[in-house]
C-alpha atoms as a PDB file:
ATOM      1  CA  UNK A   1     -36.439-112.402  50.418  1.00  0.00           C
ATOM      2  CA  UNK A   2     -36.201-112.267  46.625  1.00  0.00           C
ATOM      3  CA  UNK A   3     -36.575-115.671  46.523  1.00  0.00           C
ATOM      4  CA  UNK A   4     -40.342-115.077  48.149  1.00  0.00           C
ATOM      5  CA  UNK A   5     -40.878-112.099  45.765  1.00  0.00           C
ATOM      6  CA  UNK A   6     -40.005-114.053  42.838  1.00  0.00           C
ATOM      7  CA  UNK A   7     -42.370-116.728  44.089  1.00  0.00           C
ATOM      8  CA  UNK A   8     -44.854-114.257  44.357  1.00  0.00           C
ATOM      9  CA  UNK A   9     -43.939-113.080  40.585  1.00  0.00           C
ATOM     10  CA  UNK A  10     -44.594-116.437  39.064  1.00  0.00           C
ATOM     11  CA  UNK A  11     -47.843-116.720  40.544  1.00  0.00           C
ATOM     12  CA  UNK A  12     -48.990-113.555  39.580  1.00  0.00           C
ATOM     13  CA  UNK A  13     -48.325-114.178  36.252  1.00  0.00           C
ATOM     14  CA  UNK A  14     -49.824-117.661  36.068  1.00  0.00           C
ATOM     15  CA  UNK A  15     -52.777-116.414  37.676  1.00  0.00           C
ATOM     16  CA  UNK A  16     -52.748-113.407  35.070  1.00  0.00           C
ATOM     17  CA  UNK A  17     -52.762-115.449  31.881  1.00  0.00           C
ATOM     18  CA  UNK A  18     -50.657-113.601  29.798  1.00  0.00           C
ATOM     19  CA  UNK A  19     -48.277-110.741  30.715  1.00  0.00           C
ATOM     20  CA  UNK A  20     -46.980-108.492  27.823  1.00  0.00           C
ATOM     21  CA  UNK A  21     -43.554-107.425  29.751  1.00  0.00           C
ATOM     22  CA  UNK A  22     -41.872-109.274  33.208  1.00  0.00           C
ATOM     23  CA  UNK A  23     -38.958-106.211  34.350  1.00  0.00           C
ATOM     24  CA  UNK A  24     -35.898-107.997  36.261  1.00  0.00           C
ATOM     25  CA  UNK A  25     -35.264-106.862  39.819  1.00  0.00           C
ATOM     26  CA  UNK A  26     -32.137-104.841  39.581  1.00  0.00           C
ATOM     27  CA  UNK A  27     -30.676-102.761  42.328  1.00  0.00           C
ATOM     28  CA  UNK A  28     -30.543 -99.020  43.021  1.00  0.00           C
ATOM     29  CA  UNK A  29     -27.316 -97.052  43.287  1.00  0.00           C
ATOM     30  CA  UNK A  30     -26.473 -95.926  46.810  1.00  0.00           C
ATOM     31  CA  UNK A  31     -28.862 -98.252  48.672  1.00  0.00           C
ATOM     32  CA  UNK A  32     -27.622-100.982  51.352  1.00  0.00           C
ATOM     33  CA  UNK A  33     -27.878-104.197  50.655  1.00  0.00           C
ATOM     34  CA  UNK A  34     -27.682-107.356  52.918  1.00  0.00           C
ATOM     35  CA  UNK A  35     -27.413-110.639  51.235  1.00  0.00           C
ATOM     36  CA  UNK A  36     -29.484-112.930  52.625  1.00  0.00           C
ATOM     37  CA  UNK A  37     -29.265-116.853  52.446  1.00  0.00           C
ATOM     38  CA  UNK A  38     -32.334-119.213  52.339  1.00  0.00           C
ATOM     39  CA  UNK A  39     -31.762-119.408  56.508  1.00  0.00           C
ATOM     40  CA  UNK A  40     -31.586-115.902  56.833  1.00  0.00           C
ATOM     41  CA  UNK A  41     -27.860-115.962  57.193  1.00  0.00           C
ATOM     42  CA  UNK A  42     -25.969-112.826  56.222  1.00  0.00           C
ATOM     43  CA  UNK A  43     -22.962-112.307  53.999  1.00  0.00           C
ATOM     44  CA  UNK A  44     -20.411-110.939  56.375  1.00  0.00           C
ATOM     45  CA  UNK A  45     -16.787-109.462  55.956  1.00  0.00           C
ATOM     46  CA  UNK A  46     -16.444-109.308  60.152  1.00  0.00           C
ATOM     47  CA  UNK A  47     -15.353-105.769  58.926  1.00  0.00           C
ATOM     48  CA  UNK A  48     -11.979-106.722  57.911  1.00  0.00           C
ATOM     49  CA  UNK A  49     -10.356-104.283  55.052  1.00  0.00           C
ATOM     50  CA  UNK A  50      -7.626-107.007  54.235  1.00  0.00           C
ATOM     51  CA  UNK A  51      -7.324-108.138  50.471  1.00  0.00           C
ATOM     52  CA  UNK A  52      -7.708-112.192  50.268  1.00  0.00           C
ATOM     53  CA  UNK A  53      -9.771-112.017  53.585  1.00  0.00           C
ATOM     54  CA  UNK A  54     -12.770-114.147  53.873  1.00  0.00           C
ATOM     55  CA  UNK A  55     -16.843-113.778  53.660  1.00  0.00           C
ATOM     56  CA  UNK A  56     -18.210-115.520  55.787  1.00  0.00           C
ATOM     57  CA  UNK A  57     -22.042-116.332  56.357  1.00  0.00           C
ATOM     58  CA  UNK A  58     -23.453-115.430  59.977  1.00  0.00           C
ATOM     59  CA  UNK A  59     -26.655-114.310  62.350  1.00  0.00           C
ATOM     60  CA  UNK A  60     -27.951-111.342  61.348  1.00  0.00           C
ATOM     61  CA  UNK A  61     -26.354-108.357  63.655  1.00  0.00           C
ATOM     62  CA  UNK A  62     -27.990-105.473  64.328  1.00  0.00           C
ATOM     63  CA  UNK A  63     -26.429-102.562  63.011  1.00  0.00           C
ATOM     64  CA  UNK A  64     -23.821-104.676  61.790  1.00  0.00           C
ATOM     65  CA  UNK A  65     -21.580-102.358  58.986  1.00  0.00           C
ATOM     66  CA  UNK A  66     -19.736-105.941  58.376  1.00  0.00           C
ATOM     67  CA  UNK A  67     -23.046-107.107  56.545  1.00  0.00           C
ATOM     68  CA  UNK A  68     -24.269-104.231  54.486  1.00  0.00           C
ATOM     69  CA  UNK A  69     -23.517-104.423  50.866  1.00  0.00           C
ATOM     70  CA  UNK A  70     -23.440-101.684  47.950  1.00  0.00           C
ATOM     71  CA  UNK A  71     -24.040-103.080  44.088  1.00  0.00           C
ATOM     72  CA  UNK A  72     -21.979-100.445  42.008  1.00  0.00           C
ATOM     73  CA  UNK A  73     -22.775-100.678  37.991  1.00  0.00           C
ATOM     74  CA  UNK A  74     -19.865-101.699  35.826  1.00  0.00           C
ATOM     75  CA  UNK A  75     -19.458 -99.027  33.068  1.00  0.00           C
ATOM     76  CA  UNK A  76     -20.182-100.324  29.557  1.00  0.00           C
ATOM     77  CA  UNK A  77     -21.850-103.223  30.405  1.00  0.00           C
ATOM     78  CA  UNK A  78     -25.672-103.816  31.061  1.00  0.00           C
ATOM     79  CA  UNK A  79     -26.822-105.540  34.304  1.00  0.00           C
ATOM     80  CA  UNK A  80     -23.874-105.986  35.794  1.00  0.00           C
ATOM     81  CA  UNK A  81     -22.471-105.142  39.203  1.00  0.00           C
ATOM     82  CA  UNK A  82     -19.374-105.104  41.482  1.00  0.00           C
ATOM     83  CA  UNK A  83     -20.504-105.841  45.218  1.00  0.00           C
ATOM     84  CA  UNK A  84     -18.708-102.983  47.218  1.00  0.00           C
ATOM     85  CA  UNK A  85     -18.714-102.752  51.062  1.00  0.00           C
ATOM     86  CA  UNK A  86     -19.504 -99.100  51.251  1.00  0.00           C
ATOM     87  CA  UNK A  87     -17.082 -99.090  54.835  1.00  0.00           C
ATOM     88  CA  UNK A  88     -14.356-100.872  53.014  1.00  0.00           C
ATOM     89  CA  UNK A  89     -14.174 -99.982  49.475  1.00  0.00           C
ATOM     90  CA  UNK A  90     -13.655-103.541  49.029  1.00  0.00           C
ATOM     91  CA  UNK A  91     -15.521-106.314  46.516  1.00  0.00           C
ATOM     92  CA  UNK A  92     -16.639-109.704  46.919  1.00  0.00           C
ATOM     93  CA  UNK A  93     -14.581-111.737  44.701  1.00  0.00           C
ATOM     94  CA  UNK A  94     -13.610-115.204  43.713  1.00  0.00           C
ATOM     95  CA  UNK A  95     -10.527-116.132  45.948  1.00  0.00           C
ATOM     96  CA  UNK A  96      -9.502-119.127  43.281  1.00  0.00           C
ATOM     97  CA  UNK A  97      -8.324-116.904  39.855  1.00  0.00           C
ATOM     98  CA  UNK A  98     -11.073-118.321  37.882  1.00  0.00           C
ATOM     99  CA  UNK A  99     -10.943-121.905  39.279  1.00  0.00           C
ATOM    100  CA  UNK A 100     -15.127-122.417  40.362  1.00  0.00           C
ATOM    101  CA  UNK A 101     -16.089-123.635  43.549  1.00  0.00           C
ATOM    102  CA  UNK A 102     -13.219-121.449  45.507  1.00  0.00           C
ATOM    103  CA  UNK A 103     -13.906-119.416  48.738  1.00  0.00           C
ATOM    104  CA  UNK A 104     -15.295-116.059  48.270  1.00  0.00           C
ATOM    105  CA  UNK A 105     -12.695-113.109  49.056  1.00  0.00           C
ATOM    106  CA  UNK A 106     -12.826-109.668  49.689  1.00  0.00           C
ATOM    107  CA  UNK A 107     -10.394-107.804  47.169  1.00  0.00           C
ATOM    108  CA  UNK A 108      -9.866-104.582  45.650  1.00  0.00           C
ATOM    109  CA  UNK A 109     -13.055-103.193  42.986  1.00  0.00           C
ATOM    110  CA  UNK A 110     -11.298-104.643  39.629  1.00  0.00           C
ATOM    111  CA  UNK A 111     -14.594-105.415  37.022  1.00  0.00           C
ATOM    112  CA  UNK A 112     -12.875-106.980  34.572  1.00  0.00           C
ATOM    113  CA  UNK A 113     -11.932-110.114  37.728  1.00  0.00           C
END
């Protein structure tokens, strides 16, 4: 979906000429959230509270808590966000200490991860 509103962005602005000030999409505190792929795939935690268990991507599921997604500020530092699962408690992390490509984890809020 934000990739079709971005879309949408680009061509206002092209059609516009010249735009004094774009504003980033950023996300408000308390809504839900579901993370949407390309597909329409959502991320999923298939409501598991375990530290180290997995997210996986799956059909959309109606009323699904396992799919709904919180973005909680970090304190002292601009645009960014932990992604809490407002059942849980629990944020998406990176299961591979730093390493890049690794699966992604659900883990205990920590910002500075």
């Amino acid at each position: 979906m934000n990739i079709i509103k971005n879309k949408i962005l680009v061509s206002l602005v092209c059609l516009a000429g010249t735009v004094h000030t774009i504003s980033a999409w950023a996300p408000e505190e308390g809504k839900l959230y579901e993370i949407r792929s390309e597909k329409g795939l959502l991320l999923d935690n298939q409501d598991s509270g375990d530290s180290n268990a997995g997210i996986f991507i799956a059909k959309p599921v109606d009323g699904s808590t396992a799919q709904v997604w919180q973005f909680v500020p970090v304190e002292n530092r601009t645009d960014v966000y932990c992604i809490i699962s407002p059942v849980t408690g629990m944020a998406i992390d990176n299961g591979g200490k730093g390493e890049k490509e690794c699966d992604a984890i659900i883990w205990p809020v920590n910002p500075d991860n």
